[in-house]
C-alpha atoms as a PDB file:
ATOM      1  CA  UNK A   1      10.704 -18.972  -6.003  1.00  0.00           C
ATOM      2  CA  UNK A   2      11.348 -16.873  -8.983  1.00  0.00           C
ATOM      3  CA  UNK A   3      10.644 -13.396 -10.153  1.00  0.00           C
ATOM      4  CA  UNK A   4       6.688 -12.849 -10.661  1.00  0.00           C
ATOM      5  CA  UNK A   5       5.787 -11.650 -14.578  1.00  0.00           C
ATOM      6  CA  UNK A   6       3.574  -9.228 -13.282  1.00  0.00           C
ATOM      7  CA  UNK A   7       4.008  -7.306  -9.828  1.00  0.00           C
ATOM      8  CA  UNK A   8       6.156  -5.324  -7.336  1.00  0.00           C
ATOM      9  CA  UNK A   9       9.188  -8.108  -7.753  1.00  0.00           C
ATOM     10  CA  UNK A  10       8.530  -8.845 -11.307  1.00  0.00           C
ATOM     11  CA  UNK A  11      12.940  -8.111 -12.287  1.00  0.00           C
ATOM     12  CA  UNK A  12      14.570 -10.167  -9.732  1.00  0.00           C
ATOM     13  CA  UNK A  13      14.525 -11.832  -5.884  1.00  0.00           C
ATOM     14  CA  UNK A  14      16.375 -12.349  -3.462  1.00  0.00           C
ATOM     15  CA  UNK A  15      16.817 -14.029   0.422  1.00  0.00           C
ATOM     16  CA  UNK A  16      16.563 -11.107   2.787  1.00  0.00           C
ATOM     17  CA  UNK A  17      18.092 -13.219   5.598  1.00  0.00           C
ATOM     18  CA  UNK A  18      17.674 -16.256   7.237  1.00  0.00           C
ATOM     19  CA  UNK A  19      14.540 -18.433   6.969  1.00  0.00           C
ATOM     20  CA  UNK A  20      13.111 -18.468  10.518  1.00  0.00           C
ATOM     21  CA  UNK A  21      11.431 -21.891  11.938  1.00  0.00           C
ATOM     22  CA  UNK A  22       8.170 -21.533  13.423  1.00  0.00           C
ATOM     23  CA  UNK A  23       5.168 -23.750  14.300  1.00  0.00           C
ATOM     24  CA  UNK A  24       3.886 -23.060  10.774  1.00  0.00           C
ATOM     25  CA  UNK A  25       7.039 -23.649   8.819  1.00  0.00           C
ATOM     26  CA  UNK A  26       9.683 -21.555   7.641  1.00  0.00           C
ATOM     27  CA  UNK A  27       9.353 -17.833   7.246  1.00  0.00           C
ATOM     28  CA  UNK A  28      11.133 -15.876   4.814  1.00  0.00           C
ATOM     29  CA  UNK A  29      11.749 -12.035   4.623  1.00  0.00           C
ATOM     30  CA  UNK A  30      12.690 -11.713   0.991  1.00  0.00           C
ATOM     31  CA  UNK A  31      13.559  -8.593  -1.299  1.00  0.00           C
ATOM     32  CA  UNK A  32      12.257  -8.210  -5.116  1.00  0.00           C
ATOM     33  CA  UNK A  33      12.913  -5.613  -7.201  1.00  0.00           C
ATOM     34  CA  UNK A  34      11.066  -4.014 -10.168  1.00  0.00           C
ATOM     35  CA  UNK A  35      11.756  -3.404 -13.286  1.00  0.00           C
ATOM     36  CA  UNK A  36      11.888   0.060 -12.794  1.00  0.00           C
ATOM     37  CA  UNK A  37      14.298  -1.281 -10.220  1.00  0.00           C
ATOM     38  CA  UNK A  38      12.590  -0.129  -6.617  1.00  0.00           C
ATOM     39  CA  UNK A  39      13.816  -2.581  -4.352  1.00  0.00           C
ATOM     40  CA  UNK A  40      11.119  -3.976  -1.952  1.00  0.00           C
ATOM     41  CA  UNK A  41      10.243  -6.693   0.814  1.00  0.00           C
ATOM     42  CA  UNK A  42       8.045  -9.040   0.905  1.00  0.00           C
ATOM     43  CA  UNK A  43       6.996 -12.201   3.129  1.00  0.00           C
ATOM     44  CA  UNK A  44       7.029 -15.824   1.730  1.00  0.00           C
ATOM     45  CA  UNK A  45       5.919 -18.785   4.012  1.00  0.00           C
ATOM     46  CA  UNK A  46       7.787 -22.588   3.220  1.00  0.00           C
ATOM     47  CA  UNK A  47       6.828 -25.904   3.977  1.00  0.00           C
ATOM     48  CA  UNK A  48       8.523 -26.909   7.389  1.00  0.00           C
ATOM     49  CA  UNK A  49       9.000 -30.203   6.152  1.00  0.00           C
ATOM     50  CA  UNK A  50       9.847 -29.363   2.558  1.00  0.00           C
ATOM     51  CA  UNK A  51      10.609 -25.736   2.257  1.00  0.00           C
ATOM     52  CA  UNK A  52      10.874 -26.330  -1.620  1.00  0.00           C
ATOM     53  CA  UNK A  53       7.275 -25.964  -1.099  1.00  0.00           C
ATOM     54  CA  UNK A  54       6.057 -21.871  -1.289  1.00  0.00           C
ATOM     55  CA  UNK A  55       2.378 -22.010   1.018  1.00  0.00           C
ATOM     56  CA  UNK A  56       2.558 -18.455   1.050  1.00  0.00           C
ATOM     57  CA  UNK A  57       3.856 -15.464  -0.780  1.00  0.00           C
ATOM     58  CA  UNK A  58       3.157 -11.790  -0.417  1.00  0.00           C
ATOM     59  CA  UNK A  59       1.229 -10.339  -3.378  1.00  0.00           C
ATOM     60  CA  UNK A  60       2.200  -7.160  -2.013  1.00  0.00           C
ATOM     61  CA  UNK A  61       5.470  -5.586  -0.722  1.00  0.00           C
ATOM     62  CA  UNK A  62       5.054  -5.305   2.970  1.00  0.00           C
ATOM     63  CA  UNK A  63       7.949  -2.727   3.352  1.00  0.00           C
ATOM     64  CA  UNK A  64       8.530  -0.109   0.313  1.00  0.00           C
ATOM     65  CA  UNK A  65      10.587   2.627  -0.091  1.00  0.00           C
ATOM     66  CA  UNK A  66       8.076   5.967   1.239  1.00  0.00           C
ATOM     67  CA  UNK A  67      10.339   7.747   3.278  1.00  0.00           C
ATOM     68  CA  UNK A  68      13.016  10.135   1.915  1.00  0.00           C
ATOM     69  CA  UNK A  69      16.018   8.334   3.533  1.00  0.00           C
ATOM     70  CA  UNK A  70      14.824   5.181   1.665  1.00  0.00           C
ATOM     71  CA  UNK A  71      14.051   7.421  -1.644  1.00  0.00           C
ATOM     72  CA  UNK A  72      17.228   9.298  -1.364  1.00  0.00           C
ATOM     73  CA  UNK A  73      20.805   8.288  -1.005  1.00  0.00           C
ATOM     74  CA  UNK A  74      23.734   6.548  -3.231  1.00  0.00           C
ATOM     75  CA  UNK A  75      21.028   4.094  -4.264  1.00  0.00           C
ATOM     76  CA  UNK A  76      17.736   5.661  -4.666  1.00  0.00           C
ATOM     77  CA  UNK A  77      14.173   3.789  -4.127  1.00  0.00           C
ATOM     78  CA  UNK A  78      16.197   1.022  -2.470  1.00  0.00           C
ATOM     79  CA  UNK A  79      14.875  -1.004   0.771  1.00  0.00           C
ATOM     80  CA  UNK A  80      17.296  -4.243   1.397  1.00  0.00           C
ATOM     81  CA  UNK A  81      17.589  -6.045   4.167  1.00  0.00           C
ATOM     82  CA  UNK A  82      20.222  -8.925   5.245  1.00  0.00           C
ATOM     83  CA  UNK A  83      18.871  -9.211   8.907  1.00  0.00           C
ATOM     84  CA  UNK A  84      16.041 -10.002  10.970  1.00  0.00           C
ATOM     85  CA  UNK A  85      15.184 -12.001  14.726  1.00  0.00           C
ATOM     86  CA  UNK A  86      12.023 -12.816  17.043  1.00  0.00           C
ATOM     87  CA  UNK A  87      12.218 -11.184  20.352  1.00  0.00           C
ATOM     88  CA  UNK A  88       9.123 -11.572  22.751  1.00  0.00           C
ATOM     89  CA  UNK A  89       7.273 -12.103  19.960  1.00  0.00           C
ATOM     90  CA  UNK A  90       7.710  -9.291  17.344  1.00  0.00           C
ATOM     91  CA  UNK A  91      10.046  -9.832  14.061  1.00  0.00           C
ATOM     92  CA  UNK A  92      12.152  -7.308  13.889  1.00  0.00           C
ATOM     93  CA  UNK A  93      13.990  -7.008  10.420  1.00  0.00           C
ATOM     94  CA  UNK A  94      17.153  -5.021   9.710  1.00  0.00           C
ATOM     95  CA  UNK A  95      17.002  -2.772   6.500  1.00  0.00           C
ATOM     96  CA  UNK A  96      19.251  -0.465   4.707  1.00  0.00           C
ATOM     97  CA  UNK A  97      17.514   2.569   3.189  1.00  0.00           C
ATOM     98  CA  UNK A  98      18.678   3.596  -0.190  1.00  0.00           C
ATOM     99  CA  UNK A  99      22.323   2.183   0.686  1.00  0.00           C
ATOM    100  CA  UNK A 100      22.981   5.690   2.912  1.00  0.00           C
ATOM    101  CA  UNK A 101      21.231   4.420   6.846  1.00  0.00           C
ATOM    102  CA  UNK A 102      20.489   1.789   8.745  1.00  0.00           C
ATOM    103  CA  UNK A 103      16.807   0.758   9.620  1.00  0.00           C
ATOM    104  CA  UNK A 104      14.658  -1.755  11.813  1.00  0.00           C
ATOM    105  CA  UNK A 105      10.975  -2.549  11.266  1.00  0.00           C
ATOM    106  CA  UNK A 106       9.153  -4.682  13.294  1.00  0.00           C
ATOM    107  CA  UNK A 107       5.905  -6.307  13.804  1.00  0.00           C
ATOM    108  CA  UNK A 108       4.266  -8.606  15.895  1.00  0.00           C
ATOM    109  CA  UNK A 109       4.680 -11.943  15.267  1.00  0.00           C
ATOM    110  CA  UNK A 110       0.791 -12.803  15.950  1.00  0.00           C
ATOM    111  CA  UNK A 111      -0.152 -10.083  13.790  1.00  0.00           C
ATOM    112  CA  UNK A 112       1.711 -11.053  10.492  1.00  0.00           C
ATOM    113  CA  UNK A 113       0.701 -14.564  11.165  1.00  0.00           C
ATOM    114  CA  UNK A 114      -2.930 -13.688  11.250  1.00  0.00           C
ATOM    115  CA  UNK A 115      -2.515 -11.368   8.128  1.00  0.00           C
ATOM    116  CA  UNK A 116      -0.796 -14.738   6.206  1.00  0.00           C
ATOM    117  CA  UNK A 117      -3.283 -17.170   7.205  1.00  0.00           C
ATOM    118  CA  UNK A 118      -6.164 -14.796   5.914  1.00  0.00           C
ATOM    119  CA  UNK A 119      -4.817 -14.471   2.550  1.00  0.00           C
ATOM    120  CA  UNK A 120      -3.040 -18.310   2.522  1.00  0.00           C
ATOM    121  CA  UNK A 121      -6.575 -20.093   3.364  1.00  0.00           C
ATOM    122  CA  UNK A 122      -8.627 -17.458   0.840  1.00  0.00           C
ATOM    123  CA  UNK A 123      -6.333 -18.780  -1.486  1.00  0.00           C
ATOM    124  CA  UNK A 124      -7.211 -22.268  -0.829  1.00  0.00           C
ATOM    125  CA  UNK A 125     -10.729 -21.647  -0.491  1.00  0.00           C
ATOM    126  CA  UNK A 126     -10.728 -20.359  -3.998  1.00  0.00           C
ATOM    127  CA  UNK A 127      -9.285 -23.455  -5.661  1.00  0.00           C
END
């Protein structure tokens, strides 16, 4: 994957922590940042049996700074994670906000699945 020419991660990208194996293949919490450098995350899905292979890759940040102790801090506008683990289901990733606190947002797993197929077989579909 590489930064996007046009979009929320259009300056640079990064691994947000490790890829996670499931049925579908490998999912990936990455950050991007902007050129007017708000850093962001976003969800990528790989190939399980070539994870060279991108199947899926958020067009949109799922997690952006909004709240003021991810606007404000000693890095402003700043969402980064280096963390994140199923349990019963739900993904729960680790986040610092604006390099001042320590975060956790979660989902469940079902959910975000559901949310990637819809947009990863439109996709298809359109080709």
């Amino acid at each position: 994957m590489k930064p996007r020419v046009k979009g929320w991660d259009n300056w640079k990208i990064g691994i947000a922590g490790a890829p996670i194996k499931i049925n579908e293949g490998w999912l990936v919490v990455y950050h991007g940042v902007s050129v007017e450098r708000m850093y962001s995350l976003g969800i990528a899905m790989l190939d399980g049996d070539q994870p060279e292979q991108v199947l899926y890759r958020s067009k949109k940040q799922v997690l952006a700074p909004k709240e003021d102790y991810e606007r404000f801090g000693k890095v402003p506008n700043v969402v980064f994670s280096c963390g994140n683990v199923i349990l019963d289901n739900r993904l729960f990733v680790y986040y610092g906000g604006a390099d001042s606190v320590l975060c956790v947002a979660t989902i469940n797993l079902d959910e975000l699945l559901s949310f990637i197929s819809i947009f990863y077989f439109s996709a298809l579909i359109m080709w």
